[in-house]
N, C-alpha and C. Protein backbone atom coordinates (compact mmCIF):
# COMPACT_ATOMS: atom_id res chain seq x y z
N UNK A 1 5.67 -31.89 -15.25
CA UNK A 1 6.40 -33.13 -15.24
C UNK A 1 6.48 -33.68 -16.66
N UNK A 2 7.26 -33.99 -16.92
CA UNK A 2 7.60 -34.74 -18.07
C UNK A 2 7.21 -35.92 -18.33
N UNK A 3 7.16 -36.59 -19.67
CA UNK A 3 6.36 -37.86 -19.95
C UNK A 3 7.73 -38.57 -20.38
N UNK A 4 8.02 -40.01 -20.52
CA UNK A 4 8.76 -40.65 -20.80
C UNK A 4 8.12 -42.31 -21.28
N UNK A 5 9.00 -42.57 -22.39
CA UNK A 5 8.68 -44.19 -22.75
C UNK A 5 9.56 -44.64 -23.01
N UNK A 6 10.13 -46.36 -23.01
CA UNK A 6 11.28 -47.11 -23.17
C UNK A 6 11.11 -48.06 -24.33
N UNK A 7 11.66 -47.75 -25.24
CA UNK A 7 10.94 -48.75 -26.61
C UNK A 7 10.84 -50.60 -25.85
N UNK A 8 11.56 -50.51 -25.37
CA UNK A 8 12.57 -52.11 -24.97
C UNK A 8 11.11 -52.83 -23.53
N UNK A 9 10.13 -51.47 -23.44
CA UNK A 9 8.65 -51.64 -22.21
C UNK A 9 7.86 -51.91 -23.57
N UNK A 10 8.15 -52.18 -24.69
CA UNK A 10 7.11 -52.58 -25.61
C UNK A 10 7.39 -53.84 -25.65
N UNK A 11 8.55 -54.55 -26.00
CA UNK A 11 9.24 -56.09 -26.25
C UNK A 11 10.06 -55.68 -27.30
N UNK A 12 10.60 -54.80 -27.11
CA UNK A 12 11.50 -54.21 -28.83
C UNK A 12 12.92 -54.56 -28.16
N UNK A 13 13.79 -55.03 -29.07
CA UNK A 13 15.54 -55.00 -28.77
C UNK A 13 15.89 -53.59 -28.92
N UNK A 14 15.72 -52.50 -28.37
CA UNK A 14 15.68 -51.30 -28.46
C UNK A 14 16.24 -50.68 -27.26
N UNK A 15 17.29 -49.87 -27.45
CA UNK A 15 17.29 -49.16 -26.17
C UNK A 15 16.82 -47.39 -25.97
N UNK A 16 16.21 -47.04 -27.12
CA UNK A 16 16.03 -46.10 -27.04
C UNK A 16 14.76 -45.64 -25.94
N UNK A 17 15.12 -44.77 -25.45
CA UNK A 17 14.49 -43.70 -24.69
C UNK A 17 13.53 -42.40 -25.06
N UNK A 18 12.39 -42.13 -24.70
CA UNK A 18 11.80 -41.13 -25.76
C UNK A 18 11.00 -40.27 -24.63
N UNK A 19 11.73 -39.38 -24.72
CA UNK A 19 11.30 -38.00 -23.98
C UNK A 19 10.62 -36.90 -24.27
N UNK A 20 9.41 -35.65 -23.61
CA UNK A 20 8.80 -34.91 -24.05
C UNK A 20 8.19 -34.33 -23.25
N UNK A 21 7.50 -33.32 -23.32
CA UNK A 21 6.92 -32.62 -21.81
C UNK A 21 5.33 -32.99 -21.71
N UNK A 22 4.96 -33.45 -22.55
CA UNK A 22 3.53 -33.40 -23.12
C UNK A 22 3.32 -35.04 -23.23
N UNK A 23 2.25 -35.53 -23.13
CA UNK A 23 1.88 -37.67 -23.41
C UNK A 23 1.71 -36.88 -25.31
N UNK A 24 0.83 -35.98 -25.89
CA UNK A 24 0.68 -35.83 -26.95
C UNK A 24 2.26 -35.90 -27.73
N UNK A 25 3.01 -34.86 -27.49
CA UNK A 25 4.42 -34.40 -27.85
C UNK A 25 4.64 -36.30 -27.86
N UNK A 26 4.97 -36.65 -27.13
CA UNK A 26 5.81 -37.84 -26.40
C UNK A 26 5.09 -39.22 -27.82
N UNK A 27 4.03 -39.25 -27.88
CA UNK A 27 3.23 -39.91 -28.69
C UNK A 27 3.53 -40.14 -30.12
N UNK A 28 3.71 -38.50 -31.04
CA UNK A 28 4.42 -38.15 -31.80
C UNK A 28 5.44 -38.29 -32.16
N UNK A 29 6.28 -38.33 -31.03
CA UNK A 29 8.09 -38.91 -31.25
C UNK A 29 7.75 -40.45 -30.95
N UNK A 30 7.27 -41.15 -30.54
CA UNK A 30 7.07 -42.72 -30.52
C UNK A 30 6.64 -42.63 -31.85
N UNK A 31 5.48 -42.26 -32.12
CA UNK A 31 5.08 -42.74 -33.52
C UNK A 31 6.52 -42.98 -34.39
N UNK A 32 6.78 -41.38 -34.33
CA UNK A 32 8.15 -41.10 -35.54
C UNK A 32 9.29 -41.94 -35.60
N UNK A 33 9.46 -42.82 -34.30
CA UNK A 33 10.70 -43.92 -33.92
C UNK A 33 10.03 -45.18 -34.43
N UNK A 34 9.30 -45.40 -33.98
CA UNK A 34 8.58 -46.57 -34.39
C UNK A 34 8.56 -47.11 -36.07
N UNK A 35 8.06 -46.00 -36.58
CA UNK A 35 7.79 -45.98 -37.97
C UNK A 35 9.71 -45.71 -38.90
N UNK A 36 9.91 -45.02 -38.45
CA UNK A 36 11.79 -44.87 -39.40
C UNK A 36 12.54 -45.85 -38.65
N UNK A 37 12.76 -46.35 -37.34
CA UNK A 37 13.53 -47.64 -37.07
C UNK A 37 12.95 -48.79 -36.93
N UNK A 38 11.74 -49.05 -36.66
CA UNK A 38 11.13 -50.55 -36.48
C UNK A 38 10.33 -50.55 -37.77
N UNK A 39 9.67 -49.75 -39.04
CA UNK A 39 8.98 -50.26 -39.54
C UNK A 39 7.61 -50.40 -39.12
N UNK A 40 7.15 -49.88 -38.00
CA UNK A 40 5.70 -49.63 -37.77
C UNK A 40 5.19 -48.63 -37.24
N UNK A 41 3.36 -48.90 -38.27
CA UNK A 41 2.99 -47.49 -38.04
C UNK A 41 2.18 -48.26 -36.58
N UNK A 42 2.30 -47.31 -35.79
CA UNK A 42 1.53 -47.96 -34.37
C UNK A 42 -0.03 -47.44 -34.59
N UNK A 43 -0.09 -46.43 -35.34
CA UNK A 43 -1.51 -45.85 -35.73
C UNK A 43 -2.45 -46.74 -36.55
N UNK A 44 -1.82 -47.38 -37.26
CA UNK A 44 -2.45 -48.37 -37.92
C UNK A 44 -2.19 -49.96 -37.38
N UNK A 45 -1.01 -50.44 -36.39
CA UNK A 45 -0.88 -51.50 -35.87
C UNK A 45 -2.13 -52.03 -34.81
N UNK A 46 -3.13 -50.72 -34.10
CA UNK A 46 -3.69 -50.33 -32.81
C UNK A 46 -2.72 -50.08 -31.65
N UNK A 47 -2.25 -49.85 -31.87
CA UNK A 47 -0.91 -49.79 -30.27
C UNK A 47 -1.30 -48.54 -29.79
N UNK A 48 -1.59 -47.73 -29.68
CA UNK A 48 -2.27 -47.04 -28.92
C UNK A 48 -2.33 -46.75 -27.45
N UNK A 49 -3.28 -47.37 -27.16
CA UNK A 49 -3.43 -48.20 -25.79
C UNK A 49 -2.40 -48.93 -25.54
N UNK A 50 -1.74 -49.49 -25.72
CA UNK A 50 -0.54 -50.12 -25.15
C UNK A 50 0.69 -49.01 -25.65
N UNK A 51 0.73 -48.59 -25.79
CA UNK A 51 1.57 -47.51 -25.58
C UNK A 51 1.64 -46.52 -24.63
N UNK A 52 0.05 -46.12 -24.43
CA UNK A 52 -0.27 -45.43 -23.03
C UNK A 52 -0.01 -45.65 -22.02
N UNK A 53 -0.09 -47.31 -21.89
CA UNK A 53 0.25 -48.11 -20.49
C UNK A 53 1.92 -48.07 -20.61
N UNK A 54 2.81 -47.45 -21.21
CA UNK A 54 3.95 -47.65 -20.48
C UNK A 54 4.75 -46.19 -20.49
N UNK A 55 4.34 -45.40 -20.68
CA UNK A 55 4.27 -44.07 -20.43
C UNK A 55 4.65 -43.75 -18.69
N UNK A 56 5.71 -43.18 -18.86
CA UNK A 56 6.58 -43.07 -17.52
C UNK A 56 6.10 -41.20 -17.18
N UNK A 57 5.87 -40.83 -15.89
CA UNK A 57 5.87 -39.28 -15.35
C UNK A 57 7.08 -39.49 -14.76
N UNK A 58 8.28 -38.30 -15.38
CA UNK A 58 9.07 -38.26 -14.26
C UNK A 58 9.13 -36.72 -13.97
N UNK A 59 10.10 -36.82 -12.58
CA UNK A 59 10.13 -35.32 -12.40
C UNK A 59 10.91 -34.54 -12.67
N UNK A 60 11.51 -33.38 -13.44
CA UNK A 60 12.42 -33.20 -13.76
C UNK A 60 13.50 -32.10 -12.36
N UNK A 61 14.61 -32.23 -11.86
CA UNK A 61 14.59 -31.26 -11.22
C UNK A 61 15.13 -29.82 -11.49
């Protein structure tokens, strides 16, 4: 199953969508969005944990 996050489930004016098969993979591409369009490193913000909590399983068919 695939992992999914919604920048816009953080409080961001964002509509991006961030997809991956892996929470690690998925983590990595948040970081990488976060940091080149919003300007933050979430690694150093603590977001972390709140990032985890909005981490979507979907199923793919």
């Amino acid at each position: 199953m695939a992992k999914e996050l919604r920048c816009r489930d953080l409080g961001m004016n964002c509509s991006q969508v961030i997809r991956a098969e892996t929470e690690e993979e998925l983590l990595e591409r948040v970081a990488e969005h976060a940091l080149t369009v919003h300007g933050i490193d979430v690694v150093q913000a603590g977001m972390l944990e709140q990032l985890q909590a909005v981490i979507y399983t979907v199923e793919r068919p």
